[in-house]
Protein backbone atom coordinates (compact mmCIF):
# COMPACT_ATOMS: atom_id res chain seq x y z
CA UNK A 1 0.00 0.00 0.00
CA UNK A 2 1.47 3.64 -0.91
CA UNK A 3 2.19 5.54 2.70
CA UNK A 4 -0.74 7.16 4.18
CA UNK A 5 1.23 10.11 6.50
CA UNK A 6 0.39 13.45 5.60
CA UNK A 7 1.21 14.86 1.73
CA UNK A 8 2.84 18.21 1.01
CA UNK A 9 0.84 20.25 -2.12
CA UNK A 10 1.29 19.47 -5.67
CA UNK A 11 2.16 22.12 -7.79
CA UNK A 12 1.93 21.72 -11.62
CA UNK A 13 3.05 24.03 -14.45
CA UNK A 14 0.19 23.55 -17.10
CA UNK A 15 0.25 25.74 -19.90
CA UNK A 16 2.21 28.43 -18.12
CA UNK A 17 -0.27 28.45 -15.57
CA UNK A 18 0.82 27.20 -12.09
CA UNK A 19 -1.70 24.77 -10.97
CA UNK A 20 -1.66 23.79 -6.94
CA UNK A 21 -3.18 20.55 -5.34
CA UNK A 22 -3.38 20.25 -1.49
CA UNK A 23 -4.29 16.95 -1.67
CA UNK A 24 -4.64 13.71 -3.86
CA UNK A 25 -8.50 13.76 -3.28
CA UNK A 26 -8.45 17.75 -5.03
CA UNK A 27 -6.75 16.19 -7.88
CA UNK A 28 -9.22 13.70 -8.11
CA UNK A 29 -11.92 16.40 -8.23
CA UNK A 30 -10.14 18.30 -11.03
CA UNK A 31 -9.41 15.49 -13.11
CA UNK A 32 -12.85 13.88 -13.26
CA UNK A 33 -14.20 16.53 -15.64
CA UNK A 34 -11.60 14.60 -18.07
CA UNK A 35 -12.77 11.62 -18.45
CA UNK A 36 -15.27 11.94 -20.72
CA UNK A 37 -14.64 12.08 -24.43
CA UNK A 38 -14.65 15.29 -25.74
CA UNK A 39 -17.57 16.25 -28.32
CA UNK A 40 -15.17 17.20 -30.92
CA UNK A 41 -13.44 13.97 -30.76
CA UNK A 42 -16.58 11.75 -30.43
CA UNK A 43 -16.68 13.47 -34.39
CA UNK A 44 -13.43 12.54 -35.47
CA UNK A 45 -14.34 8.79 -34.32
CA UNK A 46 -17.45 8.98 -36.21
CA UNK A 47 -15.42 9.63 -39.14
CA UNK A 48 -12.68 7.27 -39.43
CA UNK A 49 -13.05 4.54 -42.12
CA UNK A 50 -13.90 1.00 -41.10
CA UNK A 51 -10.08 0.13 -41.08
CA UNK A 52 -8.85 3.08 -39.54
CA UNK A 53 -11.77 2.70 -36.49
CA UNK A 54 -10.53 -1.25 -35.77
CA UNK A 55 -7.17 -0.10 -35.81
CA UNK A 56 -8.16 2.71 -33.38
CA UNK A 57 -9.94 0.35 -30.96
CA UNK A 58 -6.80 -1.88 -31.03
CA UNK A 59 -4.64 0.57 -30.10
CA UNK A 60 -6.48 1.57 -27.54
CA UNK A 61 -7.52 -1.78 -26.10
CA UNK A 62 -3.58 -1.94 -25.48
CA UNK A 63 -2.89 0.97 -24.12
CA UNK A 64 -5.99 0.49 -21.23
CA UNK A 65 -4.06 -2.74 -21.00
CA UNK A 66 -1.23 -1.51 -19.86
CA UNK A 67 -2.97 1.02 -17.58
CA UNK A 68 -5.08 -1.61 -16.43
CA UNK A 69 -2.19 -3.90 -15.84
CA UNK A 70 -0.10 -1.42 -13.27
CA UNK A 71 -3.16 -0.70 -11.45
CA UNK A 72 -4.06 -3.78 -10.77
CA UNK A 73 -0.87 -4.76 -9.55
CA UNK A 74 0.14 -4.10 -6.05
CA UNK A 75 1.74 -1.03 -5.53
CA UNK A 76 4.06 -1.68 -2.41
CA UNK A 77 6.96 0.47 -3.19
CA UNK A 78 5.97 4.46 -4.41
CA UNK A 79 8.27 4.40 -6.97
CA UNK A 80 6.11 2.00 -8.98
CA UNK A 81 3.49 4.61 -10.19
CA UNK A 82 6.57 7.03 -10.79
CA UNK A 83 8.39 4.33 -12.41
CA UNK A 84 5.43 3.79 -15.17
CA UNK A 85 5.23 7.37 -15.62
CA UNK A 86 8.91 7.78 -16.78
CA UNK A 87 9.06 4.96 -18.64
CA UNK A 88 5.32 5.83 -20.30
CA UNK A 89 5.54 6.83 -24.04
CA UNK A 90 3.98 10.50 -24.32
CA UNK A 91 3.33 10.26 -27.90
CA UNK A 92 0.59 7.51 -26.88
CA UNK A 93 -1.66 9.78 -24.66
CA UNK A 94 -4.34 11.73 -26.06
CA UNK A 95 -3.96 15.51 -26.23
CA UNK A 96 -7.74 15.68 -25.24
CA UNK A 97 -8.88 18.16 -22.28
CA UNK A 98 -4.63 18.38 -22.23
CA UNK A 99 -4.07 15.04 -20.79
CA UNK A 100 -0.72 14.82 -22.34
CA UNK A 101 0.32 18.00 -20.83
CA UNK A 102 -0.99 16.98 -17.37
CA UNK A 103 1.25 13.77 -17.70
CA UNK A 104 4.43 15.11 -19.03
CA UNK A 105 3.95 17.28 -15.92
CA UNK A 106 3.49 14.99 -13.51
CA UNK A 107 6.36 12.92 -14.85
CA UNK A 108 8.82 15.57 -14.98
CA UNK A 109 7.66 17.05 -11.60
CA UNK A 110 10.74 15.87 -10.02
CA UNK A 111 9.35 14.94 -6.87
CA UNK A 112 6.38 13.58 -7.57
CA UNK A 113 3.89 12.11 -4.55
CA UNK A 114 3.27 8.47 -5.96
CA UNK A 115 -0.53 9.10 -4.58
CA UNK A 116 -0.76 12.43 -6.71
CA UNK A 117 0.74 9.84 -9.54
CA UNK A 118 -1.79 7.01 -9.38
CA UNK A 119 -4.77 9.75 -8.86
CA UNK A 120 -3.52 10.73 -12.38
CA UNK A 121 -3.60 6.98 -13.99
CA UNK A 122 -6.37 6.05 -12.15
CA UNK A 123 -8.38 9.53 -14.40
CA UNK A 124 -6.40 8.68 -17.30
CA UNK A 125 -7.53 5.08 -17.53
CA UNK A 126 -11.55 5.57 -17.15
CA UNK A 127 -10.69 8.36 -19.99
CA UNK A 128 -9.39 5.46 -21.76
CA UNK A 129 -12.35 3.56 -20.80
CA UNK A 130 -15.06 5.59 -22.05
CA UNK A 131 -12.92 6.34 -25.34
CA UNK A 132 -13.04 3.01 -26.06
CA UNK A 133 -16.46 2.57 -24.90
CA UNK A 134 -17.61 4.90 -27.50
CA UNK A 135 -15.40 3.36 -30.43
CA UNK A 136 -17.29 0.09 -29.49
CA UNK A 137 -20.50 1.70 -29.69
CA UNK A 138 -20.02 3.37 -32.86
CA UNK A 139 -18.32 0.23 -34.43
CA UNK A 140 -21.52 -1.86 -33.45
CA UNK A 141 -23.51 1.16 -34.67
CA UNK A 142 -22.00 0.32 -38.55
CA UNK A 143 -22.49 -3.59 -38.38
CA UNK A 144 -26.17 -3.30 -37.35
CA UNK A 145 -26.86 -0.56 -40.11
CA UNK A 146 -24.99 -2.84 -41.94
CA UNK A 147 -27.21 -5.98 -40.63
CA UNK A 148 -30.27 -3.51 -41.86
CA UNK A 149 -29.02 -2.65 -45.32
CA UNK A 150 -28.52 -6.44 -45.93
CA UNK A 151 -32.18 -7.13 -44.78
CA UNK A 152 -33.91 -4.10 -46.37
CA UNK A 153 -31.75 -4.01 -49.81
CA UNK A 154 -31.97 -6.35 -52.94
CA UNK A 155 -29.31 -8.28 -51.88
CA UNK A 156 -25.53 -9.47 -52.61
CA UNK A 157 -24.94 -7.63 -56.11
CA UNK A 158 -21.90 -7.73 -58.36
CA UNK A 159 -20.73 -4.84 -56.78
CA UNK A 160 -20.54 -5.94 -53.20
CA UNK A 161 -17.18 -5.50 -52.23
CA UNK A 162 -14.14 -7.70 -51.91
CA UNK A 163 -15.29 -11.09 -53.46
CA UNK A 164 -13.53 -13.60 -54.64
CA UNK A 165 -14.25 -17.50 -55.75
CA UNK A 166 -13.14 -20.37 -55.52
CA UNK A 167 -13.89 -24.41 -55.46
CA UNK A 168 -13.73 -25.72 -51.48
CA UNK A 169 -11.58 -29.28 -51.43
CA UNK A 170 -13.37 -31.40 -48.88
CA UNK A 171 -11.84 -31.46 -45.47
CA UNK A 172 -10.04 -34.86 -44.91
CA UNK A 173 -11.08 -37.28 -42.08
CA UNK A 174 -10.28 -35.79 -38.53
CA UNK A 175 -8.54 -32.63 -39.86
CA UNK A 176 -8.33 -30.07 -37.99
CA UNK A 177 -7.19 -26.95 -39.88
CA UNK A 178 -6.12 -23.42 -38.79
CA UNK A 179 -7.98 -20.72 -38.88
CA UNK A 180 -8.44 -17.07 -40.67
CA UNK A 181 -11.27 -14.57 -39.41
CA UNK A 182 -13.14 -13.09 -42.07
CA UNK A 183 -13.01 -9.28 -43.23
CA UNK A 184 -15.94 -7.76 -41.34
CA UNK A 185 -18.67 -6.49 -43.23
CA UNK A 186 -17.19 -8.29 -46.94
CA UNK A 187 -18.78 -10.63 -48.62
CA UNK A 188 -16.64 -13.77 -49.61
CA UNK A 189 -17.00 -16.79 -51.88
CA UNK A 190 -17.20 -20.34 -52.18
CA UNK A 191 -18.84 -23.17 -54.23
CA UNK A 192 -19.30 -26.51 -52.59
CA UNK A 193 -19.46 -29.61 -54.43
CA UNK A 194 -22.20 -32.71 -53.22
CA UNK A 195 -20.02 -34.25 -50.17
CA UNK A 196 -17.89 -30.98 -49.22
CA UNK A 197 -18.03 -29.43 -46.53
CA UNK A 198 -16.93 -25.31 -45.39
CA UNK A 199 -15.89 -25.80 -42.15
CA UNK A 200 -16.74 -22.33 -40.14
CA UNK A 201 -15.75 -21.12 -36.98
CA UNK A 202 -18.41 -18.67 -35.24
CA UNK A 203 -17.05 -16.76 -32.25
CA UNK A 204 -15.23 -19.88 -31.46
CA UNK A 205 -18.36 -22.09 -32.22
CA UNK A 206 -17.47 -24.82 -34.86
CA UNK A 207 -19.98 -25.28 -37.22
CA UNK A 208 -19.70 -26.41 -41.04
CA UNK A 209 -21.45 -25.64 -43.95
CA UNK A 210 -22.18 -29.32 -45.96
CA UNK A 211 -23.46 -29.87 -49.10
CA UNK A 212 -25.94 -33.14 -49.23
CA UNK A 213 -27.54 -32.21 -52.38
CA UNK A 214 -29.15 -29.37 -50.82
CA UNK A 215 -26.50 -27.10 -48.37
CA UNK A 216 -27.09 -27.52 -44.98
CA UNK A 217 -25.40 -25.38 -41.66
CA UNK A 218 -24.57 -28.21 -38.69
CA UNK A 219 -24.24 -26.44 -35.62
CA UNK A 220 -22.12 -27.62 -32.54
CA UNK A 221 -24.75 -30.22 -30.97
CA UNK A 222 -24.58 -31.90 -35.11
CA UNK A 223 -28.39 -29.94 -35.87
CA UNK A 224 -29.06 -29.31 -39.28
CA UNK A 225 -30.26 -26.33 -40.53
CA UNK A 226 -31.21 -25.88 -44.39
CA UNK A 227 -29.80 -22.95 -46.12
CA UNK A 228 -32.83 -21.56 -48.73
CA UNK A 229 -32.18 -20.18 -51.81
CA UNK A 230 -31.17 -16.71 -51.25
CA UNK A 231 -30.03 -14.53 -48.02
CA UNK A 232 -30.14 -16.63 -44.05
CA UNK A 233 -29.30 -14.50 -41.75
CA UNK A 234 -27.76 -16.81 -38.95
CA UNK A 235 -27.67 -15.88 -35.50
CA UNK A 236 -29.38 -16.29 -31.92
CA UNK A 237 -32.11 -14.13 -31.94
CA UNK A 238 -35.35 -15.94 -32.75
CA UNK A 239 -36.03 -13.80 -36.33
CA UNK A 240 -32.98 -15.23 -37.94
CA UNK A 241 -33.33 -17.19 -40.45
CA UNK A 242 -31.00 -20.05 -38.85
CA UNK A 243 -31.57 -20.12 -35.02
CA UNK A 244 -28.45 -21.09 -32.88
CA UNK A 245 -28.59 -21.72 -28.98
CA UNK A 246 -29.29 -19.24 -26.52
CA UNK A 247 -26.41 -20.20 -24.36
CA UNK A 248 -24.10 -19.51 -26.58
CA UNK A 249 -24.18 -16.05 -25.91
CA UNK A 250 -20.70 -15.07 -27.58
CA UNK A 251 -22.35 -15.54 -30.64
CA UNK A 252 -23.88 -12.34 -31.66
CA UNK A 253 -28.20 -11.80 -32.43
CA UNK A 254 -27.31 -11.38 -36.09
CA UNK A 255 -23.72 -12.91 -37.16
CA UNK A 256 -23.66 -13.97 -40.09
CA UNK A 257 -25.18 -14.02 -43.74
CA UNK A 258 -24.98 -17.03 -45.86
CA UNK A 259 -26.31 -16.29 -49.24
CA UNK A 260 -26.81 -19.41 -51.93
CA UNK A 261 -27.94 -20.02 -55.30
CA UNK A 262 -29.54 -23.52 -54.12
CA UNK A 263 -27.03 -25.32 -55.55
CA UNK A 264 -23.60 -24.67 -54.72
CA UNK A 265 -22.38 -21.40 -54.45
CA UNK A 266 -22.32 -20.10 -50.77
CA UNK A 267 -21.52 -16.16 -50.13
CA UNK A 268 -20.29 -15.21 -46.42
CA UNK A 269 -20.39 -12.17 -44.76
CA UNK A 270 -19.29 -11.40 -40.71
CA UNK A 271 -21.52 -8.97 -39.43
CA UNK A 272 -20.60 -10.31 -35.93
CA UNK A 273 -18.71 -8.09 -32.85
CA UNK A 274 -17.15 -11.60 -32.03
CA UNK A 275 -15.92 -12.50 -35.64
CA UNK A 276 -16.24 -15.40 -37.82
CA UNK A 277 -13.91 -17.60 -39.45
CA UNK A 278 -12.35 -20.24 -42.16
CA UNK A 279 -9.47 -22.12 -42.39
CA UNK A 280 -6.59 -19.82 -42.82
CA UNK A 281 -5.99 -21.38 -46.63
CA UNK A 282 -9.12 -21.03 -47.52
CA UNK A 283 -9.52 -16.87 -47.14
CA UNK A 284 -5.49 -16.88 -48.44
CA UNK A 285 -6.78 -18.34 -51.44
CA UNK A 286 -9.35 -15.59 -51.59
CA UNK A 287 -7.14 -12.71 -51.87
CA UNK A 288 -8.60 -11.02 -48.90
């Protein structure tokens, strides 16, 4: 546990203006005004393309990992919080309500309180929080408008995005292959011969698409669930075309979309927050 005898003010240099604390819990109260994401950049989020927003909520997933990480740990010796702020890369904290300005202060006070220190991290990381909070929530935002466009439109056209073809070998006895997830929101394709099978994984779920002269979907418990000519939306929630198991609540309401021509060509498409997947030579074969 950090010391709990009496702590002298902290005095920051923000901006030219000289900023004094009396005590950790008055840095508390001035920092929680900061961890909310700013309106401005709630915007910029809102803008980023579907590849720049994943690669925005991955780096921030590691970043709150790390934060998360040191304070979870147990903090018997002050100079761990120091530590993590002199060792902390700058260039990876957001500039939003000055939070990088706040830090580089703290970590080039010089004698930094560790208790002023973890008040700081402690802020920083529910900033972190709700930032990526909000990139969740607009991510799942664009896969259910997504999820609506599928239902409400006329359908997988020729110029859905990102499709390739090609013919599925069947999977030999007791193989076990690797696995690729699929580009969310992009349609993919495959035609299945009478006796192949797609093997599929759905948020960890193994389930395999098999053609026995009509294409069927076997879930995990060996059900079979006919694919109709045209768009099945697969997930759990009781509309879906293909129904999986309640319990298997990593699976996602709406998941995925299996389109067919009724005979062998089968179109995929991940609309999951989970993910879907193939074996890895399979989607390399794709191009995607």
């Amino acid at each position: 546990m950090l010391r709990e005898d009496a702590v002298a003010p902290l005095q920051l240099r923000v901006d030219g203006e000289m900023l004094v604390f009396e005590t950790p819990a008055a840095l508390d109260f001035a920092l929680r005004g900061r961890v909310g994401v700013p309106p401005r950049k709630l915007r910029v989020l809102s803008s980023l393309s579907d590849s720049a927003l994943i690669d925005e909520i991955e780096a921030i997933a590691l970043t709150a990992n790390r934060f998360e990480q040191v304070l979870a740990s147990p903090l018997g010796r002050e100079d761990a919080v120091v530590h993590f702020l002199e060792i902390l890369d700058l260039a990876a904290i957001s500039q939003d309500h000055g939070w990088r300005t706040i830090i580089t202060a703290l970590r080039d006070h010089g004698s930094l309180d560790a208790r002023f220190g973890l008040i700081a991290l402690e802020c920083y990381a529910e900033y972190l929080a709700a930032r990526r909070d909000c990139l969740a929530l607009i991510h799942q935002c664009r896969i259910e408008q997504r999820v609506e466009d599928f239902a409400d439109g006329p359908g997988i056209t020729d110029e859905s995005p990102r499709r390739a073809t090609l013919q599925v070998a069947p999977l030999a006895s007791g193989q076990v292959p690797g696995f690729s997830r699929l580009p969310k929101g992009e349609t993919v394709e495959y035609h299945l011969e009478r006796g192949q099978i797609l093997a599929l994984l759905l948020a960890g779920h193994r389930v395999r698409i098999e053609h026995r002269g009509r294409l069927v979907l076997v879930d995990e418990r060996q059900a079979a669930h006919p694919l109709r000519n045209g768009r099945n939306l697969v997930g759990r929630e009781p509309a879906c075309d293909v129904v999986l198991p309640a319990e298997f609540r990593d699976i996602s309401r709406k998941h995925l979309i299996i389109e067919t021509d009724g005979q062998s060509m089968v179109q995929l498409t991940d609309i999951s927050s989970q993910g879907s997947a193939i074996p890895c030579e399979l989607l390399e074969d794709t191009g995607v």
